[in-house]
C-alpha atoms as a PDB file:
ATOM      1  CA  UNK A   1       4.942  16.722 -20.163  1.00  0.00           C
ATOM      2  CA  UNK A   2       1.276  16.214 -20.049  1.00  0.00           C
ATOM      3  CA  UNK A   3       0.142  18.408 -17.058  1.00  0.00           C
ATOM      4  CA  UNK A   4      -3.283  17.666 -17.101  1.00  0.00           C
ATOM      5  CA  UNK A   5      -2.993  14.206 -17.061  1.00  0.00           C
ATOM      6  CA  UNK A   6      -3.408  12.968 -13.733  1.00  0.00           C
ATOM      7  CA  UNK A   7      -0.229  10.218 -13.036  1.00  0.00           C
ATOM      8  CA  UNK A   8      -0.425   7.840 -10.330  1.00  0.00           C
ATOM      9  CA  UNK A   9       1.842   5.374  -7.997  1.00  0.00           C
ATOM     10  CA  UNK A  10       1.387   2.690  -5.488  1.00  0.00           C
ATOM     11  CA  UNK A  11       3.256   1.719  -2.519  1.00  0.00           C
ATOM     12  CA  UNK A  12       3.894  -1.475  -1.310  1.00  0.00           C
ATOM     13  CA  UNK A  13       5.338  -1.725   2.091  1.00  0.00           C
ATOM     14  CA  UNK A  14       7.121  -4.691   2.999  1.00  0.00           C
ATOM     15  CA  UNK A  15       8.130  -5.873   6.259  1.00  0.00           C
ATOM     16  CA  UNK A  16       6.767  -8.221   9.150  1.00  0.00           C
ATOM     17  CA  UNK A  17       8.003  -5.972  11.906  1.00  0.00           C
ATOM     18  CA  UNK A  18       5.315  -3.377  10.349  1.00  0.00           C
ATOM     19  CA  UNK A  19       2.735  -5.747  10.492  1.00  0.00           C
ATOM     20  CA  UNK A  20       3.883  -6.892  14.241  1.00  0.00           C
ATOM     21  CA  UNK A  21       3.963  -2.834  15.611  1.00  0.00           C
ATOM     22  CA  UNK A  22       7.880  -3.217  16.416  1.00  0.00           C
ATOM     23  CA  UNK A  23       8.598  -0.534  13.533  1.00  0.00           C
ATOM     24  CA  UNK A  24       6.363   2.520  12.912  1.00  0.00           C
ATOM     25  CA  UNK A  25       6.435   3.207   8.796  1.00  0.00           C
ATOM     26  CA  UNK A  26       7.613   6.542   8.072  1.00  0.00           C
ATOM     27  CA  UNK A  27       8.236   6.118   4.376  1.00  0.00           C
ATOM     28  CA  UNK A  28       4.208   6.337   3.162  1.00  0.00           C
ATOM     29  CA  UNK A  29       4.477   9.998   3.986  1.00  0.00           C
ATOM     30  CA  UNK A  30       7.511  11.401   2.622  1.00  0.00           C
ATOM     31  CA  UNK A  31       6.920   9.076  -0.642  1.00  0.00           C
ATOM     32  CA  UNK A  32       3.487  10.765  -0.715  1.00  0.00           C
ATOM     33  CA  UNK A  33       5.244  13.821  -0.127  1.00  0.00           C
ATOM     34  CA  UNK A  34       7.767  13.291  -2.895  1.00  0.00           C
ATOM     35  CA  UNK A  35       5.451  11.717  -5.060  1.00  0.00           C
ATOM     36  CA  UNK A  36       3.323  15.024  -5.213  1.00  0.00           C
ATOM     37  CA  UNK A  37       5.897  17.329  -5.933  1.00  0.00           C
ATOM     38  CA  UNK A  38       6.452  15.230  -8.956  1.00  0.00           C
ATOM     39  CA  UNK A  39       3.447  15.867  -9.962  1.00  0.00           C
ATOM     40  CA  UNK A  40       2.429  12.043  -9.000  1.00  0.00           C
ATOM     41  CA  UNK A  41      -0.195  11.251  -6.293  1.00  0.00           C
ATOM     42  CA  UNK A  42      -0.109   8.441  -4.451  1.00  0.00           C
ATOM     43  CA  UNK A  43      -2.749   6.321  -5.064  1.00  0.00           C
ATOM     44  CA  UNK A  44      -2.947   3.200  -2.929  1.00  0.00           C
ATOM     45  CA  UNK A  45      -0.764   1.503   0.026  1.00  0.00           C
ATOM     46  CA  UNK A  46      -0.480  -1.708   0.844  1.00  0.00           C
ATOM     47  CA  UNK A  47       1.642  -3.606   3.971  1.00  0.00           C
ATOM     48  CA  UNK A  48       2.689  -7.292   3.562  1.00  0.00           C
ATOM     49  CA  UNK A  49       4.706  -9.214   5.339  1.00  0.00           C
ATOM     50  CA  UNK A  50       8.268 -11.138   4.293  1.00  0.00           C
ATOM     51  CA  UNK A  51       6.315 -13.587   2.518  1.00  0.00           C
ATOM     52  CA  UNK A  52       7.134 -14.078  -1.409  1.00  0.00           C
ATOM     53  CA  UNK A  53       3.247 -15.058  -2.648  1.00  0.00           C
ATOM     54  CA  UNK A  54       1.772 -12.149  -0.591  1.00  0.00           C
ATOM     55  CA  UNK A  55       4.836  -9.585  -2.737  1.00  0.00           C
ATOM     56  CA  UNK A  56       4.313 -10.958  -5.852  1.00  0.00           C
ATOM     57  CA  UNK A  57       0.526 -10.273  -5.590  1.00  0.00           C
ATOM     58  CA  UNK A  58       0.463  -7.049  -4.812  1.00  0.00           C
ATOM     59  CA  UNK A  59       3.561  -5.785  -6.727  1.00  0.00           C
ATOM     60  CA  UNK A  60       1.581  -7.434  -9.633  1.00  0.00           C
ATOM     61  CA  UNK A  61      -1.568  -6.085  -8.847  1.00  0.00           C
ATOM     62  CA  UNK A  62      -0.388  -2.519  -8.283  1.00  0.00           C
ATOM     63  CA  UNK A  63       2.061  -1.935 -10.844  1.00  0.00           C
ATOM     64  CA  UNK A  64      -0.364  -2.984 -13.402  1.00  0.00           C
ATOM     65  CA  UNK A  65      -2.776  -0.255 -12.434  1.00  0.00           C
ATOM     66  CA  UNK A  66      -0.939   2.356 -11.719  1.00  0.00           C
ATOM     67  CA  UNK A  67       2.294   4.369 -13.614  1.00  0.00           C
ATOM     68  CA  UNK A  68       4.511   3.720 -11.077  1.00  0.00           C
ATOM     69  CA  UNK A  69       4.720   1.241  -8.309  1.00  0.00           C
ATOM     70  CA  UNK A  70       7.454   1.513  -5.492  1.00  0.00           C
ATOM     71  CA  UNK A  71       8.283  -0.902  -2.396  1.00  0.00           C
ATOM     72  CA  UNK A  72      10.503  -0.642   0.654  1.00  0.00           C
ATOM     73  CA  UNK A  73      11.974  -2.865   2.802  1.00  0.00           C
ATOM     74  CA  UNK A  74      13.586  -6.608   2.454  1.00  0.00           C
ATOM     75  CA  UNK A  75      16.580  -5.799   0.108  1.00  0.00           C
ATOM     76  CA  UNK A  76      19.225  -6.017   3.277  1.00  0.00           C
ATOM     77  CA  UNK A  77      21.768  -9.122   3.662  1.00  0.00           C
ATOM     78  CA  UNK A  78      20.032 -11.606   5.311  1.00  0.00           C
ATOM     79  CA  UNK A  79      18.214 -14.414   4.845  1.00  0.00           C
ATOM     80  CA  UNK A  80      14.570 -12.788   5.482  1.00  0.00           C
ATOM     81  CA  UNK A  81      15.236 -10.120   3.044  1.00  0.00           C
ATOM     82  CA  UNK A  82      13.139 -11.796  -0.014  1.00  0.00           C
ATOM     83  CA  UNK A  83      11.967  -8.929  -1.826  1.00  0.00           C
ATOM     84  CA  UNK A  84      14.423  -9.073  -4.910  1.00  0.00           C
ATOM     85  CA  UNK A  85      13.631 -12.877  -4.972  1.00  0.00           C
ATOM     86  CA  UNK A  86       9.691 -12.490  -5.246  1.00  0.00           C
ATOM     87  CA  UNK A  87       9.578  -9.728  -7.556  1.00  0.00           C
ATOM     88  CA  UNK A  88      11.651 -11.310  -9.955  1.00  0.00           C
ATOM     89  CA  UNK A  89       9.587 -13.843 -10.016  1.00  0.00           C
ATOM     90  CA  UNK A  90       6.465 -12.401 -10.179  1.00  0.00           C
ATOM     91  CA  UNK A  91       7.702 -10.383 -13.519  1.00  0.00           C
ATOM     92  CA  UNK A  92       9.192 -13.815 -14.404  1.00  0.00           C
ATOM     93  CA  UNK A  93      13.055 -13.152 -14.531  1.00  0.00           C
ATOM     94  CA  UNK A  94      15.534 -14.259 -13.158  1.00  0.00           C
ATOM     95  CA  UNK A  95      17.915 -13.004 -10.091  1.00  0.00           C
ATOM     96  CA  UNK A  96      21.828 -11.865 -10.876  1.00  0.00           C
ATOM     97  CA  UNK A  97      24.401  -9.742  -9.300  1.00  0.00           C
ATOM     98  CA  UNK A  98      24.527  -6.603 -10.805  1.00  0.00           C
ATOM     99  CA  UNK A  99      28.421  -5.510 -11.433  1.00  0.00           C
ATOM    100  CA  UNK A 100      27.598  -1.665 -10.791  1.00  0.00           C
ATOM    101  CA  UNK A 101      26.258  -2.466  -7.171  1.00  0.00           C
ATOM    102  CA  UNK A 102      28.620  -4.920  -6.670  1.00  0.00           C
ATOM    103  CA  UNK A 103      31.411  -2.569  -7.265  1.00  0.00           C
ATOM    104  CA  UNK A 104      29.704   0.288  -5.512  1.00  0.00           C
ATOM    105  CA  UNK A 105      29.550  -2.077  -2.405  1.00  0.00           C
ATOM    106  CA  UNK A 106      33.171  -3.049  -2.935  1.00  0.00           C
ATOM    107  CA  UNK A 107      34.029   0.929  -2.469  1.00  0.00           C
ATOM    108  CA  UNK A 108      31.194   1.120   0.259  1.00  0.00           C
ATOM    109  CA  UNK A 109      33.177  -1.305   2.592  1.00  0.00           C
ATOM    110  CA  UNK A 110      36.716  -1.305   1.691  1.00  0.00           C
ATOM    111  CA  UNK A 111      37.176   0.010   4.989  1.00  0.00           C
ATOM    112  CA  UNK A 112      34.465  -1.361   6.967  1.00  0.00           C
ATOM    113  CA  UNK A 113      35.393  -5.621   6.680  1.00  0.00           C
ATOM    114  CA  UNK A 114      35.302  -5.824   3.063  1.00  0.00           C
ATOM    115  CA  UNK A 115      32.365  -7.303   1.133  1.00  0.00           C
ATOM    116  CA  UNK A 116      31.706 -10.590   2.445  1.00  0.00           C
ATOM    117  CA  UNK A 117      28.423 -13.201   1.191  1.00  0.00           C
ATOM    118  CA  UNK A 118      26.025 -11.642   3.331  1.00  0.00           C
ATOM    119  CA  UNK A 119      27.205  -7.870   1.493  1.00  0.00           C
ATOM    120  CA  UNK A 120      27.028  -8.756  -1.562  1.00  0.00           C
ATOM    121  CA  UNK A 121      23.399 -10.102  -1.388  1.00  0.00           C
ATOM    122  CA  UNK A 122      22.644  -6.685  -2.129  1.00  0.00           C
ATOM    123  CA  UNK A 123      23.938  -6.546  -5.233  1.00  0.00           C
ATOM    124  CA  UNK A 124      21.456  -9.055  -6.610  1.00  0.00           C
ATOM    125  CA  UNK A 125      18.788  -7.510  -8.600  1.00  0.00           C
ATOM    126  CA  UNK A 126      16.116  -8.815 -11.246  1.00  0.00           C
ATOM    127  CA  UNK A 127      17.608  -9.363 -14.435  1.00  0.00           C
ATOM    128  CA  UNK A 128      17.924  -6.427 -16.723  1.00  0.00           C
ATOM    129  CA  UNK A 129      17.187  -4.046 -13.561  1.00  0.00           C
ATOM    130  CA  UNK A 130      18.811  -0.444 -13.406  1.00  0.00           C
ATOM    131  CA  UNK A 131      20.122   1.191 -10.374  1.00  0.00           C
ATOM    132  CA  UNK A 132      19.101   3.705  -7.979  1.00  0.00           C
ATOM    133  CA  UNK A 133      21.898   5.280  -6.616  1.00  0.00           C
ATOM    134  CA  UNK A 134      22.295   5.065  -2.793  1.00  0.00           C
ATOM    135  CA  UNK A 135      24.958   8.063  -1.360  1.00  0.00           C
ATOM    136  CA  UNK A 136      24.268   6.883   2.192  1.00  0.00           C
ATOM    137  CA  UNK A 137      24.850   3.271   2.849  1.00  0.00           C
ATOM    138  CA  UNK A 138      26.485   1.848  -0.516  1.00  0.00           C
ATOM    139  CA  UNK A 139      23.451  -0.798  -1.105  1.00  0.00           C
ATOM    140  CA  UNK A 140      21.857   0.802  -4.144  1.00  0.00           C
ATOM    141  CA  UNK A 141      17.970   0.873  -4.857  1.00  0.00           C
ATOM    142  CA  UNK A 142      16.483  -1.283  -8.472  1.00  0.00           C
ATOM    143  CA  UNK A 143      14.418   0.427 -11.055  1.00  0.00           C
ATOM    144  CA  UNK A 144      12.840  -2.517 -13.047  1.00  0.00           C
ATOM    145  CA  UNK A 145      10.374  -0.728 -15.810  1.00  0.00           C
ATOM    146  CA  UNK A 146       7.550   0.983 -13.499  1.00  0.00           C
ATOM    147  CA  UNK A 147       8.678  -0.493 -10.058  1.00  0.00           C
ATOM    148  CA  UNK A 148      11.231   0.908  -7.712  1.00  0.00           C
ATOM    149  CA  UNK A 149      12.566  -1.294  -5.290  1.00  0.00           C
ATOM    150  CA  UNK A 150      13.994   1.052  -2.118  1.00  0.00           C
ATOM    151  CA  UNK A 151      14.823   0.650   1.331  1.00  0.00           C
ATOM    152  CA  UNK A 152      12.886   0.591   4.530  1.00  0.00           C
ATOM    153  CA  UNK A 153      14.908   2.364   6.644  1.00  0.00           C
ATOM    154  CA  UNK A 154      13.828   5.819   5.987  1.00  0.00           C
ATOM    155  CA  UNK A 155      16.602   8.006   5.951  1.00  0.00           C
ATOM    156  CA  UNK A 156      18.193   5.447   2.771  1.00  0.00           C
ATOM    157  CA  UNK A 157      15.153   5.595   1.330  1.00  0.00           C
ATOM    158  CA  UNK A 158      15.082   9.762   1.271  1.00  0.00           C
ATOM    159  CA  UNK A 159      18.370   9.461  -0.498  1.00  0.00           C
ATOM    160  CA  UNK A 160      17.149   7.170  -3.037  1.00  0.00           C
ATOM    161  CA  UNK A 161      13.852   9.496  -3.390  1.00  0.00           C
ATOM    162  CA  UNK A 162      16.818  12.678  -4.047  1.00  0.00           C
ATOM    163  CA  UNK A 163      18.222  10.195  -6.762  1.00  0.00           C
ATOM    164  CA  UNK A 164      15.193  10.018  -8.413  1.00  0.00           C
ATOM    165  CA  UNK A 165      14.232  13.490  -8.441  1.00  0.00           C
ATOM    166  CA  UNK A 166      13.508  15.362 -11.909  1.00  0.00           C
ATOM    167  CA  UNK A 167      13.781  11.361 -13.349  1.00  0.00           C
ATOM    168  CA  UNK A 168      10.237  10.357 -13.346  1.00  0.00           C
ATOM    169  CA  UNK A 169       7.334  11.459 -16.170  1.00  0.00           C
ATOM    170  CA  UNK A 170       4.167  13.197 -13.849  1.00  0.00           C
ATOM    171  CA  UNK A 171       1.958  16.259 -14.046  1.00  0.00           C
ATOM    172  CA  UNK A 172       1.445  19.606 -12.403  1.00  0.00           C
ATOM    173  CA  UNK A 173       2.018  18.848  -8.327  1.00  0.00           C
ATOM    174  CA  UNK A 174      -1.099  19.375  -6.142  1.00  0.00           C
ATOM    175  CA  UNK A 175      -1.438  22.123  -4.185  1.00  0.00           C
ATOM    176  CA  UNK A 176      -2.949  21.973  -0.648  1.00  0.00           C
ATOM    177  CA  UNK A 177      -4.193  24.121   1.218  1.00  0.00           C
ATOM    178  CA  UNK A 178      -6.283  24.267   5.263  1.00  0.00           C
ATOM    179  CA  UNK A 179      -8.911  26.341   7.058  1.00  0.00           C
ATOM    180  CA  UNK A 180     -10.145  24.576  10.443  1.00  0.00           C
ATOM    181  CA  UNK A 181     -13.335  25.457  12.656  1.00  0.00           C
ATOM    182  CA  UNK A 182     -14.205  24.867  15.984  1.00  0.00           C
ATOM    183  CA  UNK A 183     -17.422  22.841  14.327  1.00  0.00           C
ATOM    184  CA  UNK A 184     -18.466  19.130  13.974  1.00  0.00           C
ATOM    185  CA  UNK A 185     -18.408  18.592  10.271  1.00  0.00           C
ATOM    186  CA  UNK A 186     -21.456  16.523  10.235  1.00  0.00           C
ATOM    187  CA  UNK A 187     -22.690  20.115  10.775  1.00  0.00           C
ATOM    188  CA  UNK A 188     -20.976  21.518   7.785  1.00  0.00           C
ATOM    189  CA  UNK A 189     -21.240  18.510   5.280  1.00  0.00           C
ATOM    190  CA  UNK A 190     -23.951  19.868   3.059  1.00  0.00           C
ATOM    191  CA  UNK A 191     -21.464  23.085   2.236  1.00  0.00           C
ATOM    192  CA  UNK A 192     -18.041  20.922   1.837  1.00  0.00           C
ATOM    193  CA  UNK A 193     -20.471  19.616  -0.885  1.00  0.00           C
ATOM    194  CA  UNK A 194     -21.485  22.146  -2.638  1.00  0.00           C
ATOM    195  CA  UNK A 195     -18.058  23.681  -2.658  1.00  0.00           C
ATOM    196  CA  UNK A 196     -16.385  20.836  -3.838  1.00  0.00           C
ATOM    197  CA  UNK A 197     -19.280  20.537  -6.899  1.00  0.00           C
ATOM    198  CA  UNK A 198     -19.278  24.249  -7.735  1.00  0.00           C
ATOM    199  CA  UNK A 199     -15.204  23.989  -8.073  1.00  0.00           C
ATOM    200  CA  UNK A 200     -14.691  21.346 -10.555  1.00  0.00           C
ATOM    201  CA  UNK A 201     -11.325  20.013 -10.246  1.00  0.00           C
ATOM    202  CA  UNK A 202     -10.690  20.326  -6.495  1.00  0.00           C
ATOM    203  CA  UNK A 203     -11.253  17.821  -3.915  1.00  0.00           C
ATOM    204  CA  UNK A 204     -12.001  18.422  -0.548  1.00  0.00           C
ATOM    205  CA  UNK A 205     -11.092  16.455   2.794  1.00  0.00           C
ATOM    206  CA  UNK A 206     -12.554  17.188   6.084  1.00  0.00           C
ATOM    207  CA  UNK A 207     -10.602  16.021   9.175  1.00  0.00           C
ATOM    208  CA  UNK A 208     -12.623  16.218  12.457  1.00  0.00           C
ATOM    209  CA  UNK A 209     -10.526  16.090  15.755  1.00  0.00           C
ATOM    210  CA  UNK A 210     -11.825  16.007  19.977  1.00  0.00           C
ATOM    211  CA  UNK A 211      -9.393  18.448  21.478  1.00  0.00           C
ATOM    212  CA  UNK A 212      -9.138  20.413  24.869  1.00  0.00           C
ATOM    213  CA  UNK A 213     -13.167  19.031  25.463  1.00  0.00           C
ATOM    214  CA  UNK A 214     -13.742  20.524  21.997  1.00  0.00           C
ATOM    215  CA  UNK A 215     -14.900  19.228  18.997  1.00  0.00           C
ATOM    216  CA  UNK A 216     -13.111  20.701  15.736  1.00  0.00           C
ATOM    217  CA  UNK A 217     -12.290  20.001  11.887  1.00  0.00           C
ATOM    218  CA  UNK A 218      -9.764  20.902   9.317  1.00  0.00           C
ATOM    219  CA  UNK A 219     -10.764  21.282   6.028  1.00  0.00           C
ATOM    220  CA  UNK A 220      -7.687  20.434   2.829  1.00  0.00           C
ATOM    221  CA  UNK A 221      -8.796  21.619  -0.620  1.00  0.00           C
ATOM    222  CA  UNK A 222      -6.365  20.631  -3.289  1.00  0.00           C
ATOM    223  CA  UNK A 223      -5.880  20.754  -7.065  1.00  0.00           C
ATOM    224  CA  UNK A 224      -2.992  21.024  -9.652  1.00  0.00           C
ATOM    225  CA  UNK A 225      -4.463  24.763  -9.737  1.00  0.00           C
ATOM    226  CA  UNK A 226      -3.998  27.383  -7.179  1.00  0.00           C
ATOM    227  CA  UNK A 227      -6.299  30.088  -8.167  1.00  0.00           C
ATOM    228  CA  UNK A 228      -8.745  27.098  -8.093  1.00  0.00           C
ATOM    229  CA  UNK A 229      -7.592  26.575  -5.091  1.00  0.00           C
ATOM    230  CA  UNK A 230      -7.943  30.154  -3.605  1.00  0.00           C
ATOM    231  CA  UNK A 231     -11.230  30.707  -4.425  1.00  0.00           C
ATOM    232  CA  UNK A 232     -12.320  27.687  -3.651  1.00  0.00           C
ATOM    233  CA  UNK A 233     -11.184  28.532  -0.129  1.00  0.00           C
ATOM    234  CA  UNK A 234     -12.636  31.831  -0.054  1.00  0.00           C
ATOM    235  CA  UNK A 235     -15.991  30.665  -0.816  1.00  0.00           C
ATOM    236  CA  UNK A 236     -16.082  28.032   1.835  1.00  0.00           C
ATOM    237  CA  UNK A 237     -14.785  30.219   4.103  1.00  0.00           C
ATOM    238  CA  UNK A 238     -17.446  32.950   3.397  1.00  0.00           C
ATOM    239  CA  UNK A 239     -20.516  30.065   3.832  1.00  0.00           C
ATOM    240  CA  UNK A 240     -18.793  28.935   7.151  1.00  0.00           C
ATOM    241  CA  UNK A 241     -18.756  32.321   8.523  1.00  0.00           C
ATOM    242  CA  UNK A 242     -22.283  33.346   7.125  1.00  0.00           C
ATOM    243  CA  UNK A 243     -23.673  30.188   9.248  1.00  0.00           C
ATOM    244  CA  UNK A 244     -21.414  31.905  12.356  1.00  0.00           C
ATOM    245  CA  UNK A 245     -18.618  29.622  12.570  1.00  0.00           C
ATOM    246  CA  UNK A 246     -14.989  31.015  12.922  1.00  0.00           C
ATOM    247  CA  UNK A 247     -12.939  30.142  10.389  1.00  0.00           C
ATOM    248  CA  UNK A 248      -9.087  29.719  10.916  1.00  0.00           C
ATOM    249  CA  UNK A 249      -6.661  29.940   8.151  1.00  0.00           C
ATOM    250  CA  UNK A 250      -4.167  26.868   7.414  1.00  0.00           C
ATOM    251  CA  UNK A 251      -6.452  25.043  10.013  1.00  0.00           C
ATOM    252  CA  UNK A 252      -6.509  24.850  13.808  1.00  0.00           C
END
């Protein structure tokens, strides 16, 4: 494993009813979540909706610049869910039914109806796809190459995520860490700065909030190295309180 390497994915979220407001995305954050303890960051997102030119583009476009690219949503039974249809033929394949997911959704609903058309549409995949197993709903997730083809709804996607874990080639995971202050950071810019460019190799990300009349920021240095990390912290935290500003630990 190269650890200092730094390995990167995209997401592509797919979905009109994210674009409309009726759904609120959960998935970005506990990809981005699982993504970094796999030593992967996330990269770039993008939303489209169920529309098979606006997939294809940026499944294309993100999985050729990144190691990994991952979507979620449009794989159910109906007719809207396109997904499997526009990726396959953006990487120029064709569309089959894959007998592992088939038989897996046989199992799945043996006792709930049996596997009827609408069903088995989940069992078609891009041809020469693998499978991501799904322990929660039958309908597995498709590994094609770099892309990863999961679920929207997030709890099915967390148990294709657990699947995955240990599977995927990434570097040392990033490790964050948070001081806040009761400051406006356009105050404070100049030393974010200079810490950042005196610790070469962690990046720094300032997030002012308005709160009880007050006006505050948080302040999240990470790196794949935590000593790195530490003193980076300790030596922003010294200049904040040399210019009199209280400095909170793990932010406010």
């Amino acid at each position: 494993m190269d650890t200092t390497r730094i390995w990167t994915a995209a997401l592509v979220v797919i979905g009109d009813e994210i674009l409309s407001g009726r759904t609120q995305d959960k998935n970005i954050a506990q990809i981005a979540a699982w993504l970094n303890v796999q030593g992967i960051r996330l990269a770039e997102v993008r939303v489209v909706g169920d529309r098979t030119d606006a997939i294809v583009e940026a499944v294309n476009a993100l999985r050729t610049r990144n190691d990994y690219c991952f979507t979620t949503g449009g794989i159910g039974p109906t007719h809207d869910d396109i997904t499997v249809d526009a990726i396959a033929q953006g990487l120029g394949v064709g569309v089959v039914h894959h007998p592992e997911a088939l038989a897996a959704l046989e199992r799945y609903y043996e006792t709930r109806g049996g596997l009827n058309e609408a069903r088995a549409r989940m069992a078609r995949v891009p041809e020469g796809a693998e499978l991501i197993p799904n322990r929660v709903s039958g309908a597995p997730g498709i590994r094609v190459g770099n892309l990863f083809i999961m679920a929207g709804v997030p709890h099915i996607t967390a148990g294709m995520l657990d699947a995955l874990t240990g599977t995927l080639e990434g570097g040392l995971p990033v490790i964050s860490k948070s001081i806040g202050c009761w400051v406006a950071e356009s105050e404070v810019v100049h030393l974010l700065a200079a810490a950042e460019k005196t610790h070469d190799g962690v990046a720094i990300g300032s997030y002012p909030f308005f709160r009880d009349g007050r006006v505050g920021a948080n302040f999240v240095v990470r790196s794949p190295d935590e000593p790195l990390v530490d003193r980076c912290l300790a030596d922003l935290t010294r200049e904040l309180e040399a210019v009199g500003k209280e400095v909170m630990e793990g932010g406010i």
